[in-house]
PDB file of N, CA and C in Angstrom:
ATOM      1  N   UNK A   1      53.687 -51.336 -28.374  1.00  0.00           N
ATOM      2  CA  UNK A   1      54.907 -51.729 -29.065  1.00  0.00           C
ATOM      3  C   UNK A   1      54.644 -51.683 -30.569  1.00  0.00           C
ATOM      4  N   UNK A   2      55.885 -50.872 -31.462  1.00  0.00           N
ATOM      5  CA  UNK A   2      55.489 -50.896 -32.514  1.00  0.00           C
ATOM      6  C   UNK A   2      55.008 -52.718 -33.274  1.00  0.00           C
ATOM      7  N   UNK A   3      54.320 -52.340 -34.690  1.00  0.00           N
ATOM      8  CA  UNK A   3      53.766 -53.865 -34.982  1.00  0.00           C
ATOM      9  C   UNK A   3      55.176 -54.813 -35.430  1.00  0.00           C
ATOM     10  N   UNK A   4      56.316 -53.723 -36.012  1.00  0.00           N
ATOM     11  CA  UNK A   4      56.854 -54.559 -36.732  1.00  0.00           C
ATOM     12  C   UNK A   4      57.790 -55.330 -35.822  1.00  0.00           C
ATOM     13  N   UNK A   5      57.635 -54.713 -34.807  1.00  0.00           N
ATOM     14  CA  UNK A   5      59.530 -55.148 -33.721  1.00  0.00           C
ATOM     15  C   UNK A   5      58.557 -56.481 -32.495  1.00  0.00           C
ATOM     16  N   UNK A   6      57.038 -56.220 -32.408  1.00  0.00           N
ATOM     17  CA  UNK A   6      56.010 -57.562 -32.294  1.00  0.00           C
ATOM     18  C   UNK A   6      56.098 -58.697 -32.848  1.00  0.00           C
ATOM     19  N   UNK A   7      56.343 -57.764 -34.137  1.00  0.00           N
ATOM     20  CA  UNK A   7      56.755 -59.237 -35.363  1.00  0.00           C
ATOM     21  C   UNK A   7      57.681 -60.391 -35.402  1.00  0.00           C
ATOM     22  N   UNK A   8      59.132 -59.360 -35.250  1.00  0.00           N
ATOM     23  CA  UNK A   8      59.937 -59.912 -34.983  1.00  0.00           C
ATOM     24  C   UNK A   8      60.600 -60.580 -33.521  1.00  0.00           C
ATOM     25  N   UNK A   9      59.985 -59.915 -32.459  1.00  0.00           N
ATOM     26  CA  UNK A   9      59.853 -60.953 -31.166  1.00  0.00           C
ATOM     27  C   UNK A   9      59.350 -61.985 -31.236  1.00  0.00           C
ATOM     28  N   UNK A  10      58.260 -62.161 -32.504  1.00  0.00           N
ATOM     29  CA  UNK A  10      57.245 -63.441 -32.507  1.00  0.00           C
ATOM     30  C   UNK A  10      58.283 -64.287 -33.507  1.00  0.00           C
ATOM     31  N   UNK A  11      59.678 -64.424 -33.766  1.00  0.00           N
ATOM     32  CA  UNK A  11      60.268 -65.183 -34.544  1.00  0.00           C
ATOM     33  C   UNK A  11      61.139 -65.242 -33.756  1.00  0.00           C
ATOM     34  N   UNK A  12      61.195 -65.138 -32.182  1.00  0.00           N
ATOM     35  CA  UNK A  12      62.524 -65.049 -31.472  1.00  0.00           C
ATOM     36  C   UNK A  12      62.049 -66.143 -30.084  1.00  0.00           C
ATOM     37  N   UNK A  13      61.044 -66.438 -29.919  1.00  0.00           N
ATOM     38  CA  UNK A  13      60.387 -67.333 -29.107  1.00  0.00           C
ATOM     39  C   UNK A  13      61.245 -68.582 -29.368  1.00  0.00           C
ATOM     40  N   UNK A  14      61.100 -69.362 -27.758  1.00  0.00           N
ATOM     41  CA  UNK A  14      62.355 -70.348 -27.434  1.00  0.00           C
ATOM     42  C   UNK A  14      61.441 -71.175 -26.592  1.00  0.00           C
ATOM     43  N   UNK A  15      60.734 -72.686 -26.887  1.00  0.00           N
ATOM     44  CA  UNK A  15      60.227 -73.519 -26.382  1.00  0.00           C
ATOM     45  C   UNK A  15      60.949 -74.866 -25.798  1.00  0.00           C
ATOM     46  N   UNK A  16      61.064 -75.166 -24.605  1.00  0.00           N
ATOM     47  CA  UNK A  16      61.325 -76.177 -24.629  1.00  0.00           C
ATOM     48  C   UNK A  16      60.512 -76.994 -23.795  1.00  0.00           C
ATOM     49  N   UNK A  17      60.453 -78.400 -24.334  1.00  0.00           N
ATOM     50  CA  UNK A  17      59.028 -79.520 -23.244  1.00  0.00           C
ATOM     51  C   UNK A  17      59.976 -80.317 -23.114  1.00  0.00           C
ATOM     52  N   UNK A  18      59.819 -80.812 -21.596  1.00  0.00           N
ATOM     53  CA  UNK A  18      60.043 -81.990 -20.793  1.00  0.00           C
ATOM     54  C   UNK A  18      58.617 -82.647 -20.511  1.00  0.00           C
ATOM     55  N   UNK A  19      59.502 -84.258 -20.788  1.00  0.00           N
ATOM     56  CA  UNK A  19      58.163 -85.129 -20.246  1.00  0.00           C
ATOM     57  C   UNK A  19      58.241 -86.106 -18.954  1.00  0.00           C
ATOM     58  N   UNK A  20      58.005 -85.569 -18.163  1.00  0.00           N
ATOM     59  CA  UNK A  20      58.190 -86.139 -16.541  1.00  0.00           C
ATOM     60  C   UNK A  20      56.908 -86.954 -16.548  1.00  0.00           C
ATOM     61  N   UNK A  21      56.989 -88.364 -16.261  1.00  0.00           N
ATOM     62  CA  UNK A  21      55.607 -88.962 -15.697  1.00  0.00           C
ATOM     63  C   UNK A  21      54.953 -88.942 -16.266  1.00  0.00           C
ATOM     64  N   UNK A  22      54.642 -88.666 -17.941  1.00  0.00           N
ATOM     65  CA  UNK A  22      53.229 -88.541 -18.840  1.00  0.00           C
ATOM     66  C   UNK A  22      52.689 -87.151 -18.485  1.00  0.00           C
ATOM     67  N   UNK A  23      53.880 -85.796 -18.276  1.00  0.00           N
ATOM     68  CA  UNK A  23      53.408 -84.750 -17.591  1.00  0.00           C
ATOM     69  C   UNK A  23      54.260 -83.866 -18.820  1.00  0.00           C
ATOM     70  N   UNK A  24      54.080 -82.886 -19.320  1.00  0.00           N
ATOM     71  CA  UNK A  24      54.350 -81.998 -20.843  1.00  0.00           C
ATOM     72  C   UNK A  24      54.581 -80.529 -19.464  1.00  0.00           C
ATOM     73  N   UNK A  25      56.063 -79.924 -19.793  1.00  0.00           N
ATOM     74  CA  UNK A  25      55.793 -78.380 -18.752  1.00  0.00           C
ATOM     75  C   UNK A  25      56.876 -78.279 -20.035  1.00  0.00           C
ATOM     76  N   UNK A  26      56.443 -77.140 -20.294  1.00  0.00           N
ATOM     77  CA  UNK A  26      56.917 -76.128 -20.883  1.00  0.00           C
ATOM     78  C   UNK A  26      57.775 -74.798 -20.446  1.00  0.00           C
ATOM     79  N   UNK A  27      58.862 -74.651 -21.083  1.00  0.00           N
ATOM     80  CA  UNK A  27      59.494 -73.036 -20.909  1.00  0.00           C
ATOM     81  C   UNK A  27      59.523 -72.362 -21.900  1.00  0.00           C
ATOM     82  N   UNK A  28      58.876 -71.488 -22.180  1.00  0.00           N
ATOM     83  CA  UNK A  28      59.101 -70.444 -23.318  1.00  0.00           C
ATOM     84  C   UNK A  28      59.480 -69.202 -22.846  1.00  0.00           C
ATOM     85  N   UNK A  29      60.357 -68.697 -23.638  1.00  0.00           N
ATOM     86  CA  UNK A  29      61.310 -67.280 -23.473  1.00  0.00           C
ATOM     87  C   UNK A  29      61.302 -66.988 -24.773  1.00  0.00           C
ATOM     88  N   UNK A  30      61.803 -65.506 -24.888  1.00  0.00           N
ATOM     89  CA  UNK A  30      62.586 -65.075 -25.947  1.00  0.00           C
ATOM     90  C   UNK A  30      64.177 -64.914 -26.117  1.00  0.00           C
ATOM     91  N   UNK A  31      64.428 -65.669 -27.332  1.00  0.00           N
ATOM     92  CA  UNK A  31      65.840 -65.588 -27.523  1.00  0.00           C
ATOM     93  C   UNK A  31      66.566 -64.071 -27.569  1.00  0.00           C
ATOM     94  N   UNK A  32      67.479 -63.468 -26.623  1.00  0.00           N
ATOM     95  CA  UNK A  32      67.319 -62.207 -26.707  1.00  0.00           C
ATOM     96  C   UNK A  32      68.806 -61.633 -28.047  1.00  0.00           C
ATOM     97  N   UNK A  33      69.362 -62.821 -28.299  1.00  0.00           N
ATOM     98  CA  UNK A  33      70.464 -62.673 -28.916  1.00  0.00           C
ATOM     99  C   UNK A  33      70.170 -62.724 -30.550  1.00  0.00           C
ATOM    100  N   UNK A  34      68.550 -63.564 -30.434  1.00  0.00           N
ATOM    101  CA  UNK A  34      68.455 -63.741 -31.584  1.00  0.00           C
ATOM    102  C   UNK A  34      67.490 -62.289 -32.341  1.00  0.00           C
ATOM    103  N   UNK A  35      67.036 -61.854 -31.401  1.00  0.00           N
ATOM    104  CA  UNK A  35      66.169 -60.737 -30.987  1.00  0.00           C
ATOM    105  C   UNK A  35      67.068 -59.900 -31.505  1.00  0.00           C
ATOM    106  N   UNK A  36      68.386 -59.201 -30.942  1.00  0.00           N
ATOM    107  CA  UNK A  36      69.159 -58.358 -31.394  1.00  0.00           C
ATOM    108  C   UNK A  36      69.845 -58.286 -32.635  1.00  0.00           C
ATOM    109  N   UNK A  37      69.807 -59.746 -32.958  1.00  0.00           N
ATOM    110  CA  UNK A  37      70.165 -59.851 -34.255  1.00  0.00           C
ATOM    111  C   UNK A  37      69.108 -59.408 -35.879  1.00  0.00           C
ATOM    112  N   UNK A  38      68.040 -59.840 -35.221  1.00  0.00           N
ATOM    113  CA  UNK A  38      67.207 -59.536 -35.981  1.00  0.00           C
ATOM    114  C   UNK A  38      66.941 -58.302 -36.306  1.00  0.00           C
ATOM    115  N   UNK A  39      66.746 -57.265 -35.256  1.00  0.00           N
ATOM    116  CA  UNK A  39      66.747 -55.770 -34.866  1.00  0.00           C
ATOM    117  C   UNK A  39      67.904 -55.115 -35.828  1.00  0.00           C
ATOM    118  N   UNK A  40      69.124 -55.752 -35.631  1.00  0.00           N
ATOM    119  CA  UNK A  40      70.037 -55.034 -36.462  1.00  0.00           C
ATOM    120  C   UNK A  40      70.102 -54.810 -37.928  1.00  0.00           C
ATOM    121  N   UNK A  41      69.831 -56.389 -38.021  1.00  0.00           N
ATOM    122  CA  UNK A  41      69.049 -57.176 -39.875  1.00  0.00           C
ATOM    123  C   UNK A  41      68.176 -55.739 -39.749  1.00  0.00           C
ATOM    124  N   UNK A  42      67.265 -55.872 -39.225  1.00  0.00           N
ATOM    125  CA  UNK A  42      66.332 -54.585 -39.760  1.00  0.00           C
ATOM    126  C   UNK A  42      66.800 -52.943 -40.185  1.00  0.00           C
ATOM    127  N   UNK A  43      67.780 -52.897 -38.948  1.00  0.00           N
ATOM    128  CA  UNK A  43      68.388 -51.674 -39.411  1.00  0.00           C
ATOM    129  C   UNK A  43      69.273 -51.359 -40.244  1.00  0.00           C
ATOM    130  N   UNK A  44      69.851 -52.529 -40.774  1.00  0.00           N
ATOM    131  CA  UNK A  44      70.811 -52.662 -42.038  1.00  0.00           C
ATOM    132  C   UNK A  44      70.108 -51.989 -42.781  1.00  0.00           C
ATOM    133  N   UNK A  45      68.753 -53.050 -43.067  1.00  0.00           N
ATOM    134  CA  UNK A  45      67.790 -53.214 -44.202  1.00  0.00           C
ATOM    135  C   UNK A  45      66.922 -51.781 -44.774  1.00  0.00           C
ATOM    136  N   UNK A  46      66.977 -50.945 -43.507  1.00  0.00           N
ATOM    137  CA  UNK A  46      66.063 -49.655 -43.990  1.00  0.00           C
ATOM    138  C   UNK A  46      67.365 -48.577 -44.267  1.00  0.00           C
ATOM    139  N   UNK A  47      68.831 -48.882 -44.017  1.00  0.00           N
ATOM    140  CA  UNK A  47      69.466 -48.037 -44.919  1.00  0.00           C
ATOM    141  C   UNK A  47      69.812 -48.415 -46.095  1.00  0.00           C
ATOM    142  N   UNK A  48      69.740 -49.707 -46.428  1.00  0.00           N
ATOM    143  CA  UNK A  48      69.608 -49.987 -47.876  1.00  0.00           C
ATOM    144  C   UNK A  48      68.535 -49.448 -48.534  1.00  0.00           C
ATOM    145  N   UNK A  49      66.982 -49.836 -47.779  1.00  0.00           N
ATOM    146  CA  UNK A  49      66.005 -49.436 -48.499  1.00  0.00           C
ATOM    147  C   UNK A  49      66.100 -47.435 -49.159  1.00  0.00           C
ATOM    148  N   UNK A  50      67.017 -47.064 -48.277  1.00  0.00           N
ATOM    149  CA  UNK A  50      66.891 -45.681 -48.608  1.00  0.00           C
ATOM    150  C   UNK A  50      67.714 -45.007 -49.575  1.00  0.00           C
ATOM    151  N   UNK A  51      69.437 -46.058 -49.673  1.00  0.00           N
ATOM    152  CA  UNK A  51      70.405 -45.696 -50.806  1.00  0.00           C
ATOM    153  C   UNK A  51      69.524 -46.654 -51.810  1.00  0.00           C
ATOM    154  N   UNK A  52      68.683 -47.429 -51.653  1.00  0.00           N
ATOM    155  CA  UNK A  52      68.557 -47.860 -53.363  1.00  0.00           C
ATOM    156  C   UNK A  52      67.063 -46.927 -54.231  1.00  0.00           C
ATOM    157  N   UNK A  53      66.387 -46.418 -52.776  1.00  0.00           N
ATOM    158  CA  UNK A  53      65.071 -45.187 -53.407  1.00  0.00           C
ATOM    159  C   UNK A  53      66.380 -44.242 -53.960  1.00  0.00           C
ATOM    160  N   UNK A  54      67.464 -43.593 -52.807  1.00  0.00           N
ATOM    161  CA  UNK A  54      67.999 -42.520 -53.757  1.00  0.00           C
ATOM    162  C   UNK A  54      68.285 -43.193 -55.082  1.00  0.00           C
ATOM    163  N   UNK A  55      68.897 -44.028 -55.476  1.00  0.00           N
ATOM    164  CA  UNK A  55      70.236 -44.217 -56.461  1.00  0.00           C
ATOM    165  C   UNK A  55      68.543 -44.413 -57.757  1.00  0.00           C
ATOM    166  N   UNK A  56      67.646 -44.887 -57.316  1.00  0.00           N
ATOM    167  CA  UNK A  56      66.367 -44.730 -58.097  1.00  0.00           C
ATOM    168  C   UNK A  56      66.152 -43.527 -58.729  1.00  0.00           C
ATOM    169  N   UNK A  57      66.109 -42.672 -57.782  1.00  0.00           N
ATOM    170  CA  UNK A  57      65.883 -41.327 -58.004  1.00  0.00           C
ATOM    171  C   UNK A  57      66.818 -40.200 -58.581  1.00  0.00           C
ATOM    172  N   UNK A  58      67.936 -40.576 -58.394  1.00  0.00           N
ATOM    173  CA  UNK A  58      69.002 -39.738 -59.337  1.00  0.00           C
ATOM    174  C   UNK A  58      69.155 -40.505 -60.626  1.00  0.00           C
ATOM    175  N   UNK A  59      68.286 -41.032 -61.010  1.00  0.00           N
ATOM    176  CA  UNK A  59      68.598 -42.225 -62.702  1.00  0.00           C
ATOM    177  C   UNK A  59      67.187 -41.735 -62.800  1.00  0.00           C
ATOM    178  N   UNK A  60      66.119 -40.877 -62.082  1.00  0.00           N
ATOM    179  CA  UNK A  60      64.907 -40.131 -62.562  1.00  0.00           C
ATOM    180  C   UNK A  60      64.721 -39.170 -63.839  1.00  0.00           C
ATOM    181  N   UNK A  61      64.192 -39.523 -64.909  1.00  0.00           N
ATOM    182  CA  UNK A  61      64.350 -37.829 -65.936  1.00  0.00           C
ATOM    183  C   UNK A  61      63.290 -36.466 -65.488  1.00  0.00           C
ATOM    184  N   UNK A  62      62.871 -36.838 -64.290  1.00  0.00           N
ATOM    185  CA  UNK A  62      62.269 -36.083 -63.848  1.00  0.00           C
ATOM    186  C   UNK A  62      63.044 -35.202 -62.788  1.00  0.00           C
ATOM    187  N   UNK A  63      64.748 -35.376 -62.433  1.00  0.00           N
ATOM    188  CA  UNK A  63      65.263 -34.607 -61.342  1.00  0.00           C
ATOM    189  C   UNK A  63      65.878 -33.712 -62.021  1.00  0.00           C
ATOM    190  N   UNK A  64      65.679 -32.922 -61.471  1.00  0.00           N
ATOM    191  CA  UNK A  64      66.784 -31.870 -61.915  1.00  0.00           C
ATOM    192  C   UNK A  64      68.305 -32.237 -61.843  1.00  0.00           C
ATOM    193  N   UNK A  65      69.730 -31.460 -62.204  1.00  0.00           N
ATOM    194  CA  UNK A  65      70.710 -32.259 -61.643  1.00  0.00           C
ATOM    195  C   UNK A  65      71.136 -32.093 -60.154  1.00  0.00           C
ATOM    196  N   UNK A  66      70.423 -30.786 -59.740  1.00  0.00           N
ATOM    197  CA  UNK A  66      70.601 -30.468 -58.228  1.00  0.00           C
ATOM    198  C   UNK A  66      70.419 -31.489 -57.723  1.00  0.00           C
ATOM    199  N   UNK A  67      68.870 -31.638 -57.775  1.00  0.00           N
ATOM    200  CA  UNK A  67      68.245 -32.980 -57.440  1.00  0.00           C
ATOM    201  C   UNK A  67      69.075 -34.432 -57.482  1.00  0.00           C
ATOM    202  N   UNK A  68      69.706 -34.530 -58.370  1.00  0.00           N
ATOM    203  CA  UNK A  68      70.819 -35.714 -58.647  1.00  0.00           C
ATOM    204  C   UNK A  68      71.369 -35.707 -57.720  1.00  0.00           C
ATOM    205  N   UNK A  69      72.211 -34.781 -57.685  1.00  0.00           N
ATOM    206  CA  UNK A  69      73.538 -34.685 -56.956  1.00  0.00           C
ATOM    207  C   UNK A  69      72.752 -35.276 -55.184  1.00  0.00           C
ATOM    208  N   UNK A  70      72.191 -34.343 -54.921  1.00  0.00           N
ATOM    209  CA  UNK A  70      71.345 -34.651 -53.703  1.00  0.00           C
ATOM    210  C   UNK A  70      71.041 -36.247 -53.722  1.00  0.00           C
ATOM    211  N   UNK A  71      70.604 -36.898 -54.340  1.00  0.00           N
ATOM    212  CA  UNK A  71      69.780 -37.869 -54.349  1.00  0.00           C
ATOM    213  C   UNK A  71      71.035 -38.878 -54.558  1.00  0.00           C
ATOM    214  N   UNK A  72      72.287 -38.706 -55.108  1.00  0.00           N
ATOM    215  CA  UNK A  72      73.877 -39.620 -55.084  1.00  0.00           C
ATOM    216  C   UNK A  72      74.237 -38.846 -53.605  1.00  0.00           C
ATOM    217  N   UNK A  73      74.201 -38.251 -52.733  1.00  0.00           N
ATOM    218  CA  UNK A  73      74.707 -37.935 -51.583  1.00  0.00           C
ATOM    219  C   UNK A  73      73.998 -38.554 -50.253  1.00  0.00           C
ATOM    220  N   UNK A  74      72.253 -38.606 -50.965  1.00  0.00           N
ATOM    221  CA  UNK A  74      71.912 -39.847 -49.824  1.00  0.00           C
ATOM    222  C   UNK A  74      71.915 -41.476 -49.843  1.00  0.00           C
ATOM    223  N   UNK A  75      72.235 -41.089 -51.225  1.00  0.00           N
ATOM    224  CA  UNK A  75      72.724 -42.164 -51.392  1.00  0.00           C
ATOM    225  C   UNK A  75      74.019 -43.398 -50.762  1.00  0.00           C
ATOM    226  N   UNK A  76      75.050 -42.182 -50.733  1.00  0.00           N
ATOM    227  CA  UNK A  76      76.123 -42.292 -50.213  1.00  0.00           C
ATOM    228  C   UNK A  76      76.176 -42.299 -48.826  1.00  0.00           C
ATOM    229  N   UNK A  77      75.451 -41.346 -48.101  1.00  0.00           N
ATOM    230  CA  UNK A  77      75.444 -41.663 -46.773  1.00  0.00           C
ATOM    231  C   UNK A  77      74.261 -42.780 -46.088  1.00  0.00           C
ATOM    232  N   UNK A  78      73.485 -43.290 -47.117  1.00  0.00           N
ATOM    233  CA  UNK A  78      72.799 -44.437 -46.743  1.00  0.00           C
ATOM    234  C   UNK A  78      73.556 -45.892 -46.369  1.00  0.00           C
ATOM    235  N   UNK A  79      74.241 -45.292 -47.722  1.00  0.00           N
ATOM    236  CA  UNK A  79      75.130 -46.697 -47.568  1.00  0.00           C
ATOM    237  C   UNK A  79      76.226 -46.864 -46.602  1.00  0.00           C
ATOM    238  N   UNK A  80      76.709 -45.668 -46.111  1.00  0.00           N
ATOM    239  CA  UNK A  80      77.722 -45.909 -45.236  1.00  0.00           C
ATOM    240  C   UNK A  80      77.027 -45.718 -43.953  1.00  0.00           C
ATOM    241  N   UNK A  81      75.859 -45.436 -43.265  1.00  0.00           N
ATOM    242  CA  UNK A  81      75.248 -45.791 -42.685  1.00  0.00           C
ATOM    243  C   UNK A  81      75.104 -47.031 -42.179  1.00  0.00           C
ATOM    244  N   UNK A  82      75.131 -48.315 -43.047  1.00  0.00           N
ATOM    245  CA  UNK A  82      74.543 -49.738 -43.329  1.00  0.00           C
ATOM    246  C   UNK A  82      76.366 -50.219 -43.259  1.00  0.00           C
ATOM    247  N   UNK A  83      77.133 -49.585 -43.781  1.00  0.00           N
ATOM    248  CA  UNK A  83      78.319 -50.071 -43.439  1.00  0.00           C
ATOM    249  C   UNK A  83      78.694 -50.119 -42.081  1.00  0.00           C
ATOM    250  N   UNK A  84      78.438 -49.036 -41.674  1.00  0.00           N
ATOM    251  CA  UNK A  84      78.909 -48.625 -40.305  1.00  0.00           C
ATOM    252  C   UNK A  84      78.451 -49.379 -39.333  1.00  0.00           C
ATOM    253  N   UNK A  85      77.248 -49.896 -39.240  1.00  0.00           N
ATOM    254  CA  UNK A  85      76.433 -50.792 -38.207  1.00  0.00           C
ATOM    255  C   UNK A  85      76.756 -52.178 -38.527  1.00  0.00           C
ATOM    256  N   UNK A  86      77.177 -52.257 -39.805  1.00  0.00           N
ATOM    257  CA  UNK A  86      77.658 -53.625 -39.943  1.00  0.00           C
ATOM    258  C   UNK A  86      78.537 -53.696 -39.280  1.00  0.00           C
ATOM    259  N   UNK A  87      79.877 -52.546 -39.270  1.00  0.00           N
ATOM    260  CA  UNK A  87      81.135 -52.700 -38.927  1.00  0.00           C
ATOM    261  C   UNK A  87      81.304 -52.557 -37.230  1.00  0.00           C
ATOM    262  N   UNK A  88      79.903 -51.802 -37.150  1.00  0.00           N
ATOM    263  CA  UNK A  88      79.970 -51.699 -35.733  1.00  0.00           C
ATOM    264  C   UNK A  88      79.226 -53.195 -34.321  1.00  0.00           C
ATOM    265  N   UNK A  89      78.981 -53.684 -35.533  1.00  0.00           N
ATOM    266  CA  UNK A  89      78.395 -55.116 -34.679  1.00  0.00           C
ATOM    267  C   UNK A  89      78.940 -56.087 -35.124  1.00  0.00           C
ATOM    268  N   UNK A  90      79.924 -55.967 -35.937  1.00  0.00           N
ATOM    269  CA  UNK A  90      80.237 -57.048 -36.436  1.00  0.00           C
ATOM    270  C   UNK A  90      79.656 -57.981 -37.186  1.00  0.00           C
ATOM    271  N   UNK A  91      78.707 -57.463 -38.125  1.00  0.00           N
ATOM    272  CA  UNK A  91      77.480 -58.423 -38.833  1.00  0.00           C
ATOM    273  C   UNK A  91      77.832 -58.053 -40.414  1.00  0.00           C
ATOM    274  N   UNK A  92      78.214 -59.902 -40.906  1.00  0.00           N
ATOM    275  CA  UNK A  92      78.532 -59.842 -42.130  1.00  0.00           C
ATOM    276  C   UNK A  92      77.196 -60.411 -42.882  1.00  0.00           C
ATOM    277  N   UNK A  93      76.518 -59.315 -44.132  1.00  0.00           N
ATOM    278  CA  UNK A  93      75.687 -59.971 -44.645  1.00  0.00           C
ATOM    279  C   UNK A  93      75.670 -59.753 -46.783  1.00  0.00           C
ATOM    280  N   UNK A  94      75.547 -60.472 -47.601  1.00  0.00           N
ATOM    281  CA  UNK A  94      75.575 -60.376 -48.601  1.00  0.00           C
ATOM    282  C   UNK A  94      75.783 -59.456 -49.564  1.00  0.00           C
TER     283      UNK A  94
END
């Protein structure tokens, strides 16, 4: 399993103790709702990470303007990428 989606299962763990008789039993699960939520957070997060490298990179004096233009177009579809999954799960975030 990749490390990072390990990671985030390890923030989705669900404990609960009963104390019968001076006796501690435990249930642990994973929250799977919280799990999916998180998963999505992530996938928001790496199309942001990719419209804000472009929008970096077309404000470069090192691009050409081809390069610009390119680099405002992934831009653009990064972001509506990150819209779209928002809009498609219904997840409002900042």
């Amino acid at each position: 399993m990749n490390e990072r989606i390990q990671a985030i299962k390890n923030q989705c763990w669900v404990y609960r103790h009963w104390d019968k008789n001076g006796e501690r039993w435990v249930d642990r699960h994973v929250d799977l709702d919280k799990f999916a939520e998180l998963i999505i957070q992530e996938c928001i997060a790496q199309c942001d990470y990719v419209a804000n490298d472009a929008d970096e990179m077309s404000k470069s004096d090192f691009v050409t303007d081809a390069g610009r233009m390119l680099h405002k177009g992934m831009w653009g579809g990064a972001k509506n990428c990150s819209g779209r999954i928002k809009y498609h799960f219904e997840v409002e975030t900042d």
